[in-house]
Protein backbone atom coordinates (compact mmCIF):
# COMPACT_ATOMS: atom_id res chain seq x y z
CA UNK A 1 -6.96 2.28 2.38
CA UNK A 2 -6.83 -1.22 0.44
CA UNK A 3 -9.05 -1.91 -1.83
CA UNK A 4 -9.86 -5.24 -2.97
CA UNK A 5 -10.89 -5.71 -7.00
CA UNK A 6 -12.30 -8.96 -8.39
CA UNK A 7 -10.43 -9.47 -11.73
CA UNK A 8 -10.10 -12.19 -13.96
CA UNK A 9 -6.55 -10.88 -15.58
CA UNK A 10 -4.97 -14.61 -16.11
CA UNK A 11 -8.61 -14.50 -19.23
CA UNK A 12 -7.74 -11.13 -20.53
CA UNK A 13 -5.38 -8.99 -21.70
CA UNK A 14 -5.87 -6.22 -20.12
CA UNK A 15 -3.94 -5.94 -16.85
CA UNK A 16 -6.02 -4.52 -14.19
CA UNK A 17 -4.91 -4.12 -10.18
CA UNK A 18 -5.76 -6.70 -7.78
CA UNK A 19 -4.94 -4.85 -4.74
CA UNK A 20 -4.07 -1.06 -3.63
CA UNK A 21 -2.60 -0.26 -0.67
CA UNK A 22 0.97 0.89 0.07
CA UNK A 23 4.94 -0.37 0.61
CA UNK A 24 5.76 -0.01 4.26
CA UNK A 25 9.52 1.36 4.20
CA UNK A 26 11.14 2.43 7.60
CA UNK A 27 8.85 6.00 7.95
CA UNK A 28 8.11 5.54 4.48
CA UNK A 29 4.91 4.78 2.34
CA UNK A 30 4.81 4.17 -1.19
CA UNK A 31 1.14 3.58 -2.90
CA UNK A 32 1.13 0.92 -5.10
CA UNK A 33 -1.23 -1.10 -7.02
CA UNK A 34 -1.04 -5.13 -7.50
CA UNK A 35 -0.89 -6.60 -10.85
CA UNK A 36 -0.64 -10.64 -11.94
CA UNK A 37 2.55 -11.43 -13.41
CA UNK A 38 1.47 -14.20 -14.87
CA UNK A 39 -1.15 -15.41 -16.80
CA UNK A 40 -2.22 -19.44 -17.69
CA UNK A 41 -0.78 -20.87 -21.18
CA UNK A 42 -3.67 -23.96 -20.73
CA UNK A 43 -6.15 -24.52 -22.66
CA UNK A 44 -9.62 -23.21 -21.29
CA UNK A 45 -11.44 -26.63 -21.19
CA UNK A 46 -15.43 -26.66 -20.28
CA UNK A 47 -16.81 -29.47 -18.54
CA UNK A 48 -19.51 -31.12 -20.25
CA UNK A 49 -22.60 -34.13 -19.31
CA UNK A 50 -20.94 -37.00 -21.61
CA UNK A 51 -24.35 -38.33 -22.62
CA UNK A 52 -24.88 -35.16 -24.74
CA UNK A 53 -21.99 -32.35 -24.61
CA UNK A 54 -23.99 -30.19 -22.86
CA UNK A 55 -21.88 -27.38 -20.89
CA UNK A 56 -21.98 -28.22 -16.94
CA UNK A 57 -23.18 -25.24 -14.90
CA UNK A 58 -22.17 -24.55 -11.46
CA UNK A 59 -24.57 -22.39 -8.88
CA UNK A 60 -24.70 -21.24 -5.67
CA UNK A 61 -27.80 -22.60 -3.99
CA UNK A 62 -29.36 -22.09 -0.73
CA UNK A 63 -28.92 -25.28 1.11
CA UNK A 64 -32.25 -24.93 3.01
CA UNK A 65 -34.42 -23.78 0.16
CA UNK A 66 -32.69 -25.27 -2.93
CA UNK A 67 -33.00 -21.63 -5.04
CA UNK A 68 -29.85 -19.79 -6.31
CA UNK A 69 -28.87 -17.33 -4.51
CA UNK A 70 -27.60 -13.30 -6.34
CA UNK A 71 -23.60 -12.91 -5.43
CA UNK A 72 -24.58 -9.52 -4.18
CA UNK A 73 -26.64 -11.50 -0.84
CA UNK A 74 -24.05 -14.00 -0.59
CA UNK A 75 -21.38 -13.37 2.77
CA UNK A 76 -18.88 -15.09 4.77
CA UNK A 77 -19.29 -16.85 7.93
CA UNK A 78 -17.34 -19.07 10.45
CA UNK A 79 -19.00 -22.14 12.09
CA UNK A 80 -18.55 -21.67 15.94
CA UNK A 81 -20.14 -24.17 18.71
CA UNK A 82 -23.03 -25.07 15.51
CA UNK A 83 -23.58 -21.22 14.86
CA UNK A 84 -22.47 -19.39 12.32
CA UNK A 85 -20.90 -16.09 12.85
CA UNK A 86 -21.45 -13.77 10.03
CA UNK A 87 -17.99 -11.85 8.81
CA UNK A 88 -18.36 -8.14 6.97
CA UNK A 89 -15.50 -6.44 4.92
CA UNK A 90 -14.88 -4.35 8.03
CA UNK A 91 -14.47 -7.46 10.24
CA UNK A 92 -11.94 -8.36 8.14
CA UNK A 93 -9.88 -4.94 8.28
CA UNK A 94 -10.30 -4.93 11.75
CA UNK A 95 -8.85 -7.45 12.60
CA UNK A 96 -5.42 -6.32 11.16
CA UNK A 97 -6.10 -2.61 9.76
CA UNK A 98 -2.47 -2.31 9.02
CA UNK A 99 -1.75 -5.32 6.85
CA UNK A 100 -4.82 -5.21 5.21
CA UNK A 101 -3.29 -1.52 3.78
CA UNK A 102 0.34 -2.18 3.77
CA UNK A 103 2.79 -4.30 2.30
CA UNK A 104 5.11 -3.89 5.07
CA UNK A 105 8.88 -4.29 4.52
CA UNK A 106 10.25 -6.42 7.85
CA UNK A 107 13.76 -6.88 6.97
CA UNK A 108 15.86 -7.46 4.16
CA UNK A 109 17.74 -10.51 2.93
CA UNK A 110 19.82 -12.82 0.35
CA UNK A 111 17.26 -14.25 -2.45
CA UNK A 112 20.39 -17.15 -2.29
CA UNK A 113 18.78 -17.83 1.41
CA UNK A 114 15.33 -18.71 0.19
CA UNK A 115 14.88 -22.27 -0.97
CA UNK A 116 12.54 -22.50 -4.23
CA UNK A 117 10.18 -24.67 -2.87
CA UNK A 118 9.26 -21.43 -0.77
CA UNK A 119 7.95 -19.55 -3.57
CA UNK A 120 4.24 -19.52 -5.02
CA UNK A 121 3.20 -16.96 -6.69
CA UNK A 122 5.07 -13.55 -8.37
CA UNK A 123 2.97 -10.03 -9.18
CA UNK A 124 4.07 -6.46 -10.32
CA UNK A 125 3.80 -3.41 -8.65
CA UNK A 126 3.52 -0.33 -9.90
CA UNK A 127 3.49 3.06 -8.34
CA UNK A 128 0.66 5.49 -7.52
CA UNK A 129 1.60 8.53 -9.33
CA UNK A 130 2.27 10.28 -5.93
CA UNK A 131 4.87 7.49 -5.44
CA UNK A 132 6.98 7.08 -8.78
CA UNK A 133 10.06 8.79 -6.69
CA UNK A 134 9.99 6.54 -3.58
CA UNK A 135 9.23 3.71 -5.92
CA UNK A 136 12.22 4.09 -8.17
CA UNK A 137 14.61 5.12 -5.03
CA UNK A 138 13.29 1.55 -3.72
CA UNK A 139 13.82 -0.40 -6.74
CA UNK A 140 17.21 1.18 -6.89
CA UNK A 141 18.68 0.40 -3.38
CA UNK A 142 17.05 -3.26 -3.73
CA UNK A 143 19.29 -3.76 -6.75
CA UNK A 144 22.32 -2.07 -5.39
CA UNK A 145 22.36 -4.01 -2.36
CA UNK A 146 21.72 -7.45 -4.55
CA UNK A 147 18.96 -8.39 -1.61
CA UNK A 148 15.51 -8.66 -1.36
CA UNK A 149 12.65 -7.60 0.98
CA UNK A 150 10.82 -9.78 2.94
CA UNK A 151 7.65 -8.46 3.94
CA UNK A 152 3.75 -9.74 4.97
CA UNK A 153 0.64 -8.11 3.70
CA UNK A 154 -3.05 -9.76 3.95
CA UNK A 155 -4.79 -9.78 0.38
CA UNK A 156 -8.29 -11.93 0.07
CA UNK A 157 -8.53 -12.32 3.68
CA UNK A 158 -5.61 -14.49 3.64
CA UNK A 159 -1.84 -13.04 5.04
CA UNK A 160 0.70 -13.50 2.88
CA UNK A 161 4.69 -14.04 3.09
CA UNK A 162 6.87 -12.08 0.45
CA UNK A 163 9.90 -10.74 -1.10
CA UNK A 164 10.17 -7.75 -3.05
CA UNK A 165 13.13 -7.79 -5.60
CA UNK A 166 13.72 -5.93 -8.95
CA UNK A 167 12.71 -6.97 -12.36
CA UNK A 168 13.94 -4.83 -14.96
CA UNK A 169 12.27 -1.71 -14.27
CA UNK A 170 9.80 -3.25 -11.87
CA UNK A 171 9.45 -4.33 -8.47
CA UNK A 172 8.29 -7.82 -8.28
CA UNK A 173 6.19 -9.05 -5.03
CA UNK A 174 6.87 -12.97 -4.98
CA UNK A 175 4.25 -14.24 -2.59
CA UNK A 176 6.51 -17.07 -0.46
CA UNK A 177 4.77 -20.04 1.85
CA UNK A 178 5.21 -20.33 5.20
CA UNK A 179 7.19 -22.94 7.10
CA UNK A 180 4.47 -24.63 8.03
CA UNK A 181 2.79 -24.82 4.62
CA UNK A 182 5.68 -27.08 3.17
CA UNK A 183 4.84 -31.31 4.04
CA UNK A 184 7.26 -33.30 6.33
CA UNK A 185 8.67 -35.70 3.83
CA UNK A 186 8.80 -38.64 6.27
CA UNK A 187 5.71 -40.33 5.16
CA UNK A 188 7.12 -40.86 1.65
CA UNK A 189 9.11 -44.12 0.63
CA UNK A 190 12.31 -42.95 -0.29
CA UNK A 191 15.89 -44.56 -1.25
CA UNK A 192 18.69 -44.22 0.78
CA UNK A 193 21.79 -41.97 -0.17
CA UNK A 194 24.13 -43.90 -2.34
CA UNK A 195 27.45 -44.82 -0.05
CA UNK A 196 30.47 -44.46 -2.30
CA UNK A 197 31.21 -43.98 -6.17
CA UNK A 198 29.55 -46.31 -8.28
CA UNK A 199 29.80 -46.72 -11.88
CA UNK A 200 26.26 -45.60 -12.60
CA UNK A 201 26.81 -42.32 -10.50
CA UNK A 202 29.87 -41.73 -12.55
CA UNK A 203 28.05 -42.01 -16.10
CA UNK A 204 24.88 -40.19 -14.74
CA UNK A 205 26.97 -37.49 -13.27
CA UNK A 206 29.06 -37.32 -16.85
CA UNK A 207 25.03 -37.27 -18.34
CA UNK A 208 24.99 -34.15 -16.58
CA UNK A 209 27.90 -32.08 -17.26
CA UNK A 210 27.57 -33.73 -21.48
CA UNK A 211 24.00 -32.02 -20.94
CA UNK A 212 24.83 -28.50 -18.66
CA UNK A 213 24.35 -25.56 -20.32
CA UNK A 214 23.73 -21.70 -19.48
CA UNK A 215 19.89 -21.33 -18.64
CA UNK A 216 17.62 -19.48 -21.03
CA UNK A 217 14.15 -19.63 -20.66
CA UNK A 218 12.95 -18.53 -23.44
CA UNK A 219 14.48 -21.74 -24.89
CA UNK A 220 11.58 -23.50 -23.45
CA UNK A 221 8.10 -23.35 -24.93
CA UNK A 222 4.87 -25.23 -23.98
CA UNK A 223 4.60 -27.45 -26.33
CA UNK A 224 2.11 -29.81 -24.91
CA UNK A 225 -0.60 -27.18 -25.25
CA UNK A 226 0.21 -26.33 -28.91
CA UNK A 227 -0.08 -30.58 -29.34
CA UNK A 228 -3.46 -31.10 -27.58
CA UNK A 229 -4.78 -27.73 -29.31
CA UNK A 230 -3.44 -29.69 -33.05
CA UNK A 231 -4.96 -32.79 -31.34
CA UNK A 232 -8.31 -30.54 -30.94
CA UNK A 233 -8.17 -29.47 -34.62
CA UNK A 234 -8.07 -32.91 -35.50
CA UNK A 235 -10.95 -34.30 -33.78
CA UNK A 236 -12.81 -31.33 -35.01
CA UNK A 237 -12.70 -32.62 -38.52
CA UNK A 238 -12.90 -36.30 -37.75
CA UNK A 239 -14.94 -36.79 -34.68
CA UNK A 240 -15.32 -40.33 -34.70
CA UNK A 241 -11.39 -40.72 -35.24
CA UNK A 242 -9.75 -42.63 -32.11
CA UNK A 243 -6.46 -41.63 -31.16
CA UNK A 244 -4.18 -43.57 -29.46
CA UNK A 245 -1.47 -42.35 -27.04
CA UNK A 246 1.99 -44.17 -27.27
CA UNK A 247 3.25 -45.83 -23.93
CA UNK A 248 5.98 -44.27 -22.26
CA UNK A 249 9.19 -46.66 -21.36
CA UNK A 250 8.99 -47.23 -17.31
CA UNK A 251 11.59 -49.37 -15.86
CA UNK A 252 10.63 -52.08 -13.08
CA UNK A 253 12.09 -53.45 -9.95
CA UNK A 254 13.22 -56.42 -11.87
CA UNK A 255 15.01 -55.25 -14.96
CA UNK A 256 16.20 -51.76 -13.38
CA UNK A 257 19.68 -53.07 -12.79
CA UNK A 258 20.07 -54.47 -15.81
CA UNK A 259 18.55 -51.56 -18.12
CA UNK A 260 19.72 -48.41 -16.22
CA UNK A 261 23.38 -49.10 -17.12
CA UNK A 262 22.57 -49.65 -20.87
CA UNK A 263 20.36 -46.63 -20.65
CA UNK A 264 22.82 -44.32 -19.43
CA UNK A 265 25.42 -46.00 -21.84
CA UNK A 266 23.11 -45.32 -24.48
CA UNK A 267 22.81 -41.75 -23.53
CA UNK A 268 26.29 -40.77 -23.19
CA UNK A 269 26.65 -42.67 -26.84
CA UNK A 270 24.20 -40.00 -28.59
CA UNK A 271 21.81 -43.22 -28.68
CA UNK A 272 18.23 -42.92 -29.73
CA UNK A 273 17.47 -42.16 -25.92
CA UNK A 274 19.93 -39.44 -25.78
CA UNK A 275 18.47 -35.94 -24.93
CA UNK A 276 18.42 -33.48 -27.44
CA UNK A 277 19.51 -29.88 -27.28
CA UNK A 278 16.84 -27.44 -27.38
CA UNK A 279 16.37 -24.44 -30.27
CA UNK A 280 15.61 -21.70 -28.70
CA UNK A 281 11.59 -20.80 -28.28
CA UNK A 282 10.16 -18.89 -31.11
């Protein structure tokens, strides 16, 4: 049966599952446990009253009576015709026992298929110990065959979209949206194509190749927390010191055609606005 674990792995270090249940495969069931890939590289800011720094605190309060109310008396309801009607963990495995237990594999595919902006969020799973040879026989064929499994499974009371593809010695679960989760763009202003060669596509496009090089991601680094942390350290010693942030260059309507050629001149030169390459990430 699934089992659903509150967890706060992204604020510590130990990984602990998020889920149990098991991989649906054909006749075959692999238990498996859930586990965040991921975890925030942000700084974990508190909200505080400006008059006096004192830390804001959020409660859940009964709206009729105006007292806080324990999380163990607090449940889940859905308004219907001005009535609420009260949902128990066993509603919510009834309504789709299976799913709710399995991560079901529905077919198989090319990852090349799946546009990016599908994907949300990735997790590991690892095997029950009655599972490790089913697992690994899994995680084998998936990277033999060089596809991926697309599969659904319901976790928080919410179904899910996925893919299941190896990592290393891991399966990854990449939670994927739905069709209908992605915006129509239509409502956006947005330029036409460009017709034709033009001079600035033929720099920008020389930009690009001047700037290709093999991905590595461990060449990039978040450096914007390690700046506001320094930034932090700063203020810390000076309190009353006033920083000020340096405007960024925008280009307008009115000069665009005249500065985006010079820009991209400037660029290909090794100009002051030319990008530079990246060391990789200690």
């Amino acid at each position: 049966m699934a089992e659903y674990l509150d967890s706060e792995e992204s604020k510590s270090s130990a990984m602990r599952p998020i889920w149990t249940g098991a991989i649906s495969f054909g006749l075959i069931n692999i238990p498996v446990k859930i586990f965040s890939a991921v975890q925030e590289s942000n700084l974990d800011l508190d909200m505080l009253d400006s008059r006096d720094h004192a830390n804001i605190k959020y409660k859940r309060v009964n709206e009729k009576t105006g007292k806080e109310v324990p999380f163990n008396q607090i449940t889940k309801g859905y308004l219907y015709k001005d009535k609420y009607v009260v949902l128990e963990e066993a509603d919510f495995k009834a309504a789709d026992a299976k799913k709710t237990q399995t991560i079901e594999i529905l077919s198989f595919a090319d990852q090349a298929e799946i546009d990016p902006i599908y994907y949300e969020q990735p997790y590991y799973l690892a095997p029950d110990k009655s599972g490790t040879k089913t697992y690994a026989l899994l995680r084998e064929a998936l990277e033999a065959s060089g596809r991926v499994g697309v599969t659904t499974f319901v976790m928080r009371n919410k179904e899910a979209l996925a893919i299941l593809k190896p990592y290393g010695n891991v399966i990854v679960l990449n939670r994927i949206r739905f069709d209908q989760e992605i915006r129509d763009t239509k409502d956006l202003t947005l330029p036409a194509h460009m017709k034709g060669k033009t001079k600035e596509l033929d720099m920008a496009n020389k930009l690009i190749d001047q700037l290709t090089e093999k991905f590595d991601i461990s060449a990039y680094k978040d450096t914007y927390t390690d700046k506001l942390l320094k930034t932090i350290h700063e203020k810390a010693k000076s309190p009353n010191k006033k920083v000020k942030a340096k405007p960024m260059r925008v280009i307008h309507k009115k000069e665009e055609d005249d500065d985006l050629m010079s820009m991209l001149k400037a660029s290909l030169g090794g100009g002051k606005s030319a990008p530079v390459k990246r060391k990789k990430a200690s």
